[in-house]
C-alpha atoms as a PDB file:
ATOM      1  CA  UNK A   1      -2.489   6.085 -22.032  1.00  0.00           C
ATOM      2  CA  UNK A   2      -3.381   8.910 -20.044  1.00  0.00           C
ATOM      3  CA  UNK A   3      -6.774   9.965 -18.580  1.00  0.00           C
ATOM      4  CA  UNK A   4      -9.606  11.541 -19.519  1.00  0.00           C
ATOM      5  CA  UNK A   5     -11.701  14.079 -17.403  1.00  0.00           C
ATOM      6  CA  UNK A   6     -14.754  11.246 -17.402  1.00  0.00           C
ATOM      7  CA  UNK A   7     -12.171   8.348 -16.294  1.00  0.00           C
ATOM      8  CA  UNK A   8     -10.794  10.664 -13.249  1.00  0.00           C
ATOM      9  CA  UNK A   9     -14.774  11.436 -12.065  1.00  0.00           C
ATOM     10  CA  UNK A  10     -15.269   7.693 -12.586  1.00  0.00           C
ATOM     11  CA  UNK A  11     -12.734   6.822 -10.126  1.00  0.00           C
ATOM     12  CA  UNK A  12     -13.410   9.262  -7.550  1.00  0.00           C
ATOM     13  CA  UNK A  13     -16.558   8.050  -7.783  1.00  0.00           C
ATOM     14  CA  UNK A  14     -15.910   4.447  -7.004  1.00  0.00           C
ATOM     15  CA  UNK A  15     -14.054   5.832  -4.251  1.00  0.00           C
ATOM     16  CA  UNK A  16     -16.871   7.904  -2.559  1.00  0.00           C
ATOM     17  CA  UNK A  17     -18.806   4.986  -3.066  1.00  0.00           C
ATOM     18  CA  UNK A  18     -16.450   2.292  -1.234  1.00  0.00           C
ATOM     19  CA  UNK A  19     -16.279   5.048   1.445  1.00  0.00           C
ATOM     20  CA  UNK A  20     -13.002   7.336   0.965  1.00  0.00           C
ATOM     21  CA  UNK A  21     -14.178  10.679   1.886  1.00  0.00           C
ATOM     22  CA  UNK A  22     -11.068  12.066   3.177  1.00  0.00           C
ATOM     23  CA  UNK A  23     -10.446  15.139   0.855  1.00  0.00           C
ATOM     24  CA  UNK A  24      -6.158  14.490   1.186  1.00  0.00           C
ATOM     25  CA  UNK A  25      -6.617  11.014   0.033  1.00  0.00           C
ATOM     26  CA  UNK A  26      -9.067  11.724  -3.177  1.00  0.00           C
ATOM     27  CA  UNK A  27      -6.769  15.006  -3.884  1.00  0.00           C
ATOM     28  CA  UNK A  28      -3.379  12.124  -3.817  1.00  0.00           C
ATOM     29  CA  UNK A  29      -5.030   9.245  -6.052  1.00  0.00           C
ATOM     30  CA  UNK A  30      -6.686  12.222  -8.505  1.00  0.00           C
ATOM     31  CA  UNK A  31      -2.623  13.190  -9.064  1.00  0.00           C
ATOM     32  CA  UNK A  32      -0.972   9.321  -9.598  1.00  0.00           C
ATOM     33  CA  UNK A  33      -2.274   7.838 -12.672  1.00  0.00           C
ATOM     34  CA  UNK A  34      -2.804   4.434 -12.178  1.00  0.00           C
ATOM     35  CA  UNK A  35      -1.619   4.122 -15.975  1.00  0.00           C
ATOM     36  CA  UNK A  36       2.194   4.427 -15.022  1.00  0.00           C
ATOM     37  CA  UNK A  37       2.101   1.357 -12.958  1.00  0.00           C
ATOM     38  CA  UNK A  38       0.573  -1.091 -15.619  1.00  0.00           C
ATOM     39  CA  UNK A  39       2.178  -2.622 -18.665  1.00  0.00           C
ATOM     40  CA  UNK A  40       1.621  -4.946 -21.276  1.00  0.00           C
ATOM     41  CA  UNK A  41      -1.922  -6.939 -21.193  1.00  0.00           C
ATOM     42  CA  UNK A  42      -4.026  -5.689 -18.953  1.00  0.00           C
ATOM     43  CA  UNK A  43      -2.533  -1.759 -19.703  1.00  0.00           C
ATOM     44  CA  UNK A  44      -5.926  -0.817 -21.001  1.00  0.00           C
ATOM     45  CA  UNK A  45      -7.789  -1.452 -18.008  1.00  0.00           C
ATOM     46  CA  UNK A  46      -6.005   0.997 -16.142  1.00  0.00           C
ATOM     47  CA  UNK A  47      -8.772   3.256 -15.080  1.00  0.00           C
ATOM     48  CA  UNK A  48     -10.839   0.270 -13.941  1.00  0.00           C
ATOM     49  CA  UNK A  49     -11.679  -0.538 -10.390  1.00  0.00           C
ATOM     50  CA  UNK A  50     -10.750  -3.837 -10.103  1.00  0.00           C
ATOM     51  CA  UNK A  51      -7.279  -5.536  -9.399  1.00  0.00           C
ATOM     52  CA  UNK A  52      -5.147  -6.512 -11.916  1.00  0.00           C
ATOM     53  CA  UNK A  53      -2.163  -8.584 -12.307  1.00  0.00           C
ATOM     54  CA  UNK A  54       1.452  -7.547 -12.770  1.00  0.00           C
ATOM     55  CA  UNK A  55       4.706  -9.541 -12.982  1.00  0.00           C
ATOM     56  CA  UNK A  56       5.697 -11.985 -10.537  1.00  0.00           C
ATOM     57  CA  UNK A  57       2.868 -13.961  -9.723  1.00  0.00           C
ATOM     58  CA  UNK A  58       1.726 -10.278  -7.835  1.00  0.00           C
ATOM     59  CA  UNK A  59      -1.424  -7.891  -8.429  1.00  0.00           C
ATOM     60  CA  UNK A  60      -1.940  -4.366  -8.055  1.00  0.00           C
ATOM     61  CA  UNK A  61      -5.134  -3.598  -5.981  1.00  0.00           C
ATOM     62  CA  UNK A  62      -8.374  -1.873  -7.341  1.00  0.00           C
ATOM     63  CA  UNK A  63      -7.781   1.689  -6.519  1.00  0.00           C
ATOM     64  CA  UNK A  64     -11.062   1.651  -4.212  1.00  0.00           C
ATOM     65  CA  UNK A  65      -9.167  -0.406  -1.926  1.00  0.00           C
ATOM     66  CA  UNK A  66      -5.715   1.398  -1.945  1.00  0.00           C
ATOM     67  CA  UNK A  67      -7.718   4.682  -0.797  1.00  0.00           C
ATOM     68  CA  UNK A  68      -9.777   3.174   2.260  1.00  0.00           C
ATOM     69  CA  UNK A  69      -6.117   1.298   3.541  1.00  0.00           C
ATOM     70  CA  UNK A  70      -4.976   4.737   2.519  1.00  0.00           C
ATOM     71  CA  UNK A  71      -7.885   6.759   4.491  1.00  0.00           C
ATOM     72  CA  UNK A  72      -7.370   4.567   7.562  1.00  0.00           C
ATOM     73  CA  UNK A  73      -4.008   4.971   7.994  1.00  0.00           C
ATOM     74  CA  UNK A  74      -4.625   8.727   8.868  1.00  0.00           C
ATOM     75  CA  UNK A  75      -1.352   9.917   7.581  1.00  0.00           C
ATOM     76  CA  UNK A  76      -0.323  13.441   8.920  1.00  0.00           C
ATOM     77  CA  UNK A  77       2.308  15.623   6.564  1.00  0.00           C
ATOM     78  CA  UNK A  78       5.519  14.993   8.920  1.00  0.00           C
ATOM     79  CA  UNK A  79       4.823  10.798   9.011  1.00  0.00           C
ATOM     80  CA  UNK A  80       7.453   8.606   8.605  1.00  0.00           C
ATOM     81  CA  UNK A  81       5.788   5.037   6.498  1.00  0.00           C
ATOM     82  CA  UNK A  82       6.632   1.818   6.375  1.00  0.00           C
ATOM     83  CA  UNK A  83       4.821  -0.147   3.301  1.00  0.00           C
ATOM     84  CA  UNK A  84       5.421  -4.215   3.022  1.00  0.00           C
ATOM     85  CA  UNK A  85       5.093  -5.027  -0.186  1.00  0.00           C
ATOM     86  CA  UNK A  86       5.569  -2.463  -3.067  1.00  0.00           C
ATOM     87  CA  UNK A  87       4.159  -4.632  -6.192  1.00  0.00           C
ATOM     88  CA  UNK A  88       3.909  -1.970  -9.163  1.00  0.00           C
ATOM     89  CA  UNK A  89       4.659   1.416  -7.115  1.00  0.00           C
ATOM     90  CA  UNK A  90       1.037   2.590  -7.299  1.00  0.00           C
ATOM     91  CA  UNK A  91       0.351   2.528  -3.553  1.00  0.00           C
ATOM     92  CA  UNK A  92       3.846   4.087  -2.497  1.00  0.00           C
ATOM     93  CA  UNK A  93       3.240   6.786  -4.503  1.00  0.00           C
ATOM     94  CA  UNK A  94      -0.374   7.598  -3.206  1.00  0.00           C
ATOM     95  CA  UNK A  95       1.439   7.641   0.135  1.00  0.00           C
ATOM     96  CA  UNK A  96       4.371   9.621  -0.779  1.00  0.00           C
ATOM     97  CA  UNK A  97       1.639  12.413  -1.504  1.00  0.00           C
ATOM     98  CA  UNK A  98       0.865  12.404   2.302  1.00  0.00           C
ATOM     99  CA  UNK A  99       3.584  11.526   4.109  1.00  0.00           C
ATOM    100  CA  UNK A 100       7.028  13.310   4.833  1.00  0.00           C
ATOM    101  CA  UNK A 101       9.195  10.169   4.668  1.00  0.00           C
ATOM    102  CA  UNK A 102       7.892   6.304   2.560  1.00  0.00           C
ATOM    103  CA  UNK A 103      10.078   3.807   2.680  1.00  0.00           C
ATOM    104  CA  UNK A 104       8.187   0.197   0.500  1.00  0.00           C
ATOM    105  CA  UNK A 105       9.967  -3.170   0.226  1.00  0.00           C
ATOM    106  CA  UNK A 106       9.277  -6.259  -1.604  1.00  0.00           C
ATOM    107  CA  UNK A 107      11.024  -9.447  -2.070  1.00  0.00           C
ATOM    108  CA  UNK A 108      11.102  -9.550  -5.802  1.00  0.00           C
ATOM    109  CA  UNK A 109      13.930  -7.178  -7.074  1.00  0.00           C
ATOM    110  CA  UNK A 110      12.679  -6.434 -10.332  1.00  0.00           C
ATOM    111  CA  UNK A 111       9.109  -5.058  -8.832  1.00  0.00           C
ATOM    112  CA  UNK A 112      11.405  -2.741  -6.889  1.00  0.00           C
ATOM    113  CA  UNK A 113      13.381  -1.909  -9.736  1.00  0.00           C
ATOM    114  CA  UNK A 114      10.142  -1.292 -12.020  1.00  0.00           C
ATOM    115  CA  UNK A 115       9.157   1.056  -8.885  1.00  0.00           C
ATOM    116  CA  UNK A 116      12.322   3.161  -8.799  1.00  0.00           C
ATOM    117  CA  UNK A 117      12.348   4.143 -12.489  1.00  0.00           C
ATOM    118  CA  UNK A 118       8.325   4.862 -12.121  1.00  0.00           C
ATOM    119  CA  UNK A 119       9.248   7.305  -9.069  1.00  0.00           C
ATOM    120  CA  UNK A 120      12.583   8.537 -11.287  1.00  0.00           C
ATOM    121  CA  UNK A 121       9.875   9.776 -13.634  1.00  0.00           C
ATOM    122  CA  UNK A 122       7.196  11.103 -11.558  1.00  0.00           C
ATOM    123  CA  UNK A 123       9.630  12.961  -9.604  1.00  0.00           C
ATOM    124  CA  UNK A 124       8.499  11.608  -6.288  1.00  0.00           C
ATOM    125  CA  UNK A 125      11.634  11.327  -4.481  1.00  0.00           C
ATOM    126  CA  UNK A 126      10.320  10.618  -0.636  1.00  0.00           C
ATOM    127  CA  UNK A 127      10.053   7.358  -1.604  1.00  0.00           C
ATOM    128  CA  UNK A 128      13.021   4.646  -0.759  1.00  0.00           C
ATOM    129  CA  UNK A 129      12.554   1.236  -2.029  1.00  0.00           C
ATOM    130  CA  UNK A 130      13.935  -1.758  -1.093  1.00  0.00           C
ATOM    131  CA  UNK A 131      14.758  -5.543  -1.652  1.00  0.00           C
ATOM    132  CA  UNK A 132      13.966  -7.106   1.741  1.00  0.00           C
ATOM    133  CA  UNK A 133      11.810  -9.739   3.179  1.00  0.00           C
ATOM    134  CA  UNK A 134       8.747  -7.714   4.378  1.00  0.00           C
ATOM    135  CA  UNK A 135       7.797  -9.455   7.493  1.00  0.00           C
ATOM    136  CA  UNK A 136      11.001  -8.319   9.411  1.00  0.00           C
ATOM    137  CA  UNK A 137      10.003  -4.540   8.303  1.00  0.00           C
ATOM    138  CA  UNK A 138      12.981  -2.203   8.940  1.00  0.00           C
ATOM    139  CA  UNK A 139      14.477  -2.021  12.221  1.00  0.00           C
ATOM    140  CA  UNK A 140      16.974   0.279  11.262  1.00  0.00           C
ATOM    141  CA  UNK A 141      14.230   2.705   9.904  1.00  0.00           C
ATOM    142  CA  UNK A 142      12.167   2.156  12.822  1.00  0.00           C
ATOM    143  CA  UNK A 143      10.212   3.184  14.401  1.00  0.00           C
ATOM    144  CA  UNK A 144       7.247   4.045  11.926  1.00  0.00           C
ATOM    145  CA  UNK A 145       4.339   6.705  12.637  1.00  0.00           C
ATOM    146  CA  UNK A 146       2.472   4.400   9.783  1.00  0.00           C
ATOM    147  CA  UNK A 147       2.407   0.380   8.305  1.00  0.00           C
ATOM    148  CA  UNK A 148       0.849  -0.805   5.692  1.00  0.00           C
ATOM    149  CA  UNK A 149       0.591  -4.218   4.927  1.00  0.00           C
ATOM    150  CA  UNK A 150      -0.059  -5.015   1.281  1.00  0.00           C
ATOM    151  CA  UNK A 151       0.036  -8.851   1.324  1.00  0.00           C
ATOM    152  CA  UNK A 152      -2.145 -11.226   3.924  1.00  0.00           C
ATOM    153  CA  UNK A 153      -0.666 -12.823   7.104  1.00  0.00           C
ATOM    154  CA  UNK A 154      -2.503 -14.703   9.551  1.00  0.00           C
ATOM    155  CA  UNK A 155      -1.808 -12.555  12.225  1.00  0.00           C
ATOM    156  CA  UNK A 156       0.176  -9.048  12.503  1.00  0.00           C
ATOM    157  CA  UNK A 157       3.985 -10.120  11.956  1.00  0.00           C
ATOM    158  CA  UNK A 158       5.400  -9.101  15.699  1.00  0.00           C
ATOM    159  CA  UNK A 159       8.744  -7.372  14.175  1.00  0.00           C
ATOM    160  CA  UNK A 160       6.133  -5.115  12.315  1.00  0.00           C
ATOM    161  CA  UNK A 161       4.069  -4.613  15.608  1.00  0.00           C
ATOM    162  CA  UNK A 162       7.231  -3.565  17.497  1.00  0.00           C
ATOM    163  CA  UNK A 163       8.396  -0.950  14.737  1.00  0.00           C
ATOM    164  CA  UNK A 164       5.504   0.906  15.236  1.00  0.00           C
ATOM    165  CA  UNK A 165       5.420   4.159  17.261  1.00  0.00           C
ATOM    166  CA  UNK A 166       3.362   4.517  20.284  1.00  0.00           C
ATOM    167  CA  UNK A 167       0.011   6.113  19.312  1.00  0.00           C
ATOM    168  CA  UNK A 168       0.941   4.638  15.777  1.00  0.00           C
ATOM    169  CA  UNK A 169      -1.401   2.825  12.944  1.00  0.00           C
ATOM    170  CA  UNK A 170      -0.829  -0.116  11.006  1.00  0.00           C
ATOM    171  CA  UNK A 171      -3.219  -1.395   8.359  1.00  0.00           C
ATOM    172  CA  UNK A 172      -3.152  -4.887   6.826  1.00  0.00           C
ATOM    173  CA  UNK A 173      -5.241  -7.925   5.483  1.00  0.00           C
ATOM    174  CA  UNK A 174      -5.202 -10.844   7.794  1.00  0.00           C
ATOM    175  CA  UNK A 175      -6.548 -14.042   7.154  1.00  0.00           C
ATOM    176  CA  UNK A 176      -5.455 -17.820   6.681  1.00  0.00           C
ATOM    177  CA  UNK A 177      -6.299 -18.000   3.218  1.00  0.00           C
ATOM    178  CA  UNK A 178      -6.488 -16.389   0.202  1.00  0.00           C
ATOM    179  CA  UNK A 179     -10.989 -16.260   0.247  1.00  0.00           C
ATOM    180  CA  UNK A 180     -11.254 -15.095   3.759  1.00  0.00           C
ATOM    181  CA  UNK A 181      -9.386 -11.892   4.547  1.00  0.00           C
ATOM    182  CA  UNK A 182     -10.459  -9.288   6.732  1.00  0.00           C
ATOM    183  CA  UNK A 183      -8.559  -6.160   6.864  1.00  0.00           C
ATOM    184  CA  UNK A 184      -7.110  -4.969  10.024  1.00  0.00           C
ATOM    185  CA  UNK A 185      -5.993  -1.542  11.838  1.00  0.00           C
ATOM    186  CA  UNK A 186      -3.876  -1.601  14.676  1.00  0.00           C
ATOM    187  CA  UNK A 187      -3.404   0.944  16.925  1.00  0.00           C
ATOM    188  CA  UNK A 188      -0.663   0.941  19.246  1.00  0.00           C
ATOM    189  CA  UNK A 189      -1.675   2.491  22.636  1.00  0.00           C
ATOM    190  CA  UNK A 190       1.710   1.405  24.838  1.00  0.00           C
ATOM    191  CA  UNK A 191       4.621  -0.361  25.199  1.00  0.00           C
ATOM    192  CA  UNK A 192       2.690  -3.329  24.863  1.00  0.00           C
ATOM    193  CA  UNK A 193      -0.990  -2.312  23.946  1.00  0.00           C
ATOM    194  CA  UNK A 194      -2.397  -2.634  21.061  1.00  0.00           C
ATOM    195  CA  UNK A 195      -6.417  -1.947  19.599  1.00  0.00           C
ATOM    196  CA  UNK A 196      -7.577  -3.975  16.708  1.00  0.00           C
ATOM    197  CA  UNK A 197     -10.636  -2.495  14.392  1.00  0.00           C
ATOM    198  CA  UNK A 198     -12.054  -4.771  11.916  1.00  0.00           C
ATOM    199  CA  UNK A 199     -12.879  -2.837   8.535  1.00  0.00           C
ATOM    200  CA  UNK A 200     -14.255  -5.160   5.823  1.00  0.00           C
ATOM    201  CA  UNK A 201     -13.169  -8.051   3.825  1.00  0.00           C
ATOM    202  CA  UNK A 202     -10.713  -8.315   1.315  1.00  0.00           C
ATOM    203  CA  UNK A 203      -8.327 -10.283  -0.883  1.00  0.00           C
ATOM    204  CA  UNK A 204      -4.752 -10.144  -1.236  1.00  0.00           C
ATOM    205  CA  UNK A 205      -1.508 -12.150  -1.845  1.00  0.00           C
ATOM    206  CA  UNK A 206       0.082 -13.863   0.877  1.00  0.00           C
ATOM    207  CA  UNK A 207       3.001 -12.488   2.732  1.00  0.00           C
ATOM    208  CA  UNK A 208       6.153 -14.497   1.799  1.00  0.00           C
ATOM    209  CA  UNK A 209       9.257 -14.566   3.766  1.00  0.00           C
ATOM    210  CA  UNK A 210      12.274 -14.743   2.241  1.00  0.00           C
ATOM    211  CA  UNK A 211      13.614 -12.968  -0.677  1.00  0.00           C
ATOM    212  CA  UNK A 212      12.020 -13.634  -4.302  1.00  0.00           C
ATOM    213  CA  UNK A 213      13.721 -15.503  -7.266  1.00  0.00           C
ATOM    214  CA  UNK A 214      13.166 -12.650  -9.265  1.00  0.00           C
END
């Protein structure tokens, strides 16, 4: 199911509303259709605003909230972005619009798998995808002008902290349950400073370690 000219103004919409203003971030989530990232049940619903579910016990946000963890990230053209947690693809690909370099991991192996052929087809090929347990990030990769976080922690994993460049952002949900989340920025100022802005509440998964059964 592809768009329609009304369901594209509805979504921009919603996202002026929630707050994204940044003209980059509307122009990226006005190209990815939503629609490629959803199967089965809940297909139809697409073009909604809300979060749905998708396989593995995971959900894919309500695009209002991918563009304001989007918009705060500030991404410039030549950034190099870490996301934890790839789900369905959808947010990778927003980023992969903005960034030079993404690279998204997630423990379950057939998300990522479901994420590469989506990529395959949209022909967005900055985007490497792994199977790895998020909350040790990728030292080898590191270190990252951008993070973001798209499962809850209770605090900002330190091996994500320290793979982010000086004067770099990282955006996540923290919170120590699944009803009270607050999503985070983190700015990191030095070797070992760090500022913390608190942008609104949300709801989200809970970061895992370990590799997924699936």
């Amino acid at each position: 199911m592809t768009r329609s000219a009304e369901q594209v103004m509805q979504i921009l919409y919603a996202l002026r509303s929630a707050g994204v203003t940044d003209p980059r971030v509307l122009h990226a989530m006005e190209r990815i259709d939503r629609a490629h990232f959803i199967r089965g049940l809940f297909a139809n619903r697409a073009h909604e605003d809300v979060p749905l579910p998708i396989p593995c016990g995971q959900t894919i946000s309500q695009p209002s909230v991918v563009g304001l963890m989007t918009q705060a990230l500030a991404i410039q053209p030549r950034d190099k972005v870490l996301e934890v947690g790839t789900g369905s693809g959808y947010q990778a690909a927003i980023l992969s619009l903005l960034a030079r370099r993404v690279y998204t991991m997630d423990r379950f192996r057939s998300l990522v798998t479901s994420a590469r052929e989506v990529f395959e087809r949209l022909g967005l090929h900055n985007i490497t995808a792994f199977t790895a347990d998020g909350s040790h990030g990728l030292p080898d990769q590191a270190p990252f002008d951008r993070i973001l976080v798209t499962a809850a922690a209770e605090d900002p994993p330190g091996p994500l902290l320290a793979q982010l460049r000086i004067g770099g952002i990282m955006v996540l949900p923290v919170g120590q349950s699944d009803t009270v989340q607050t999503l985070l920025r983190v700015t990191r100022t030095g070797e070992k400073g760090f500022d913390y802005d608190e942008l609104r509440p949300v709801r989200f998964v809970p970061l895992v370690e370990g590799i997924g059964p699936e």
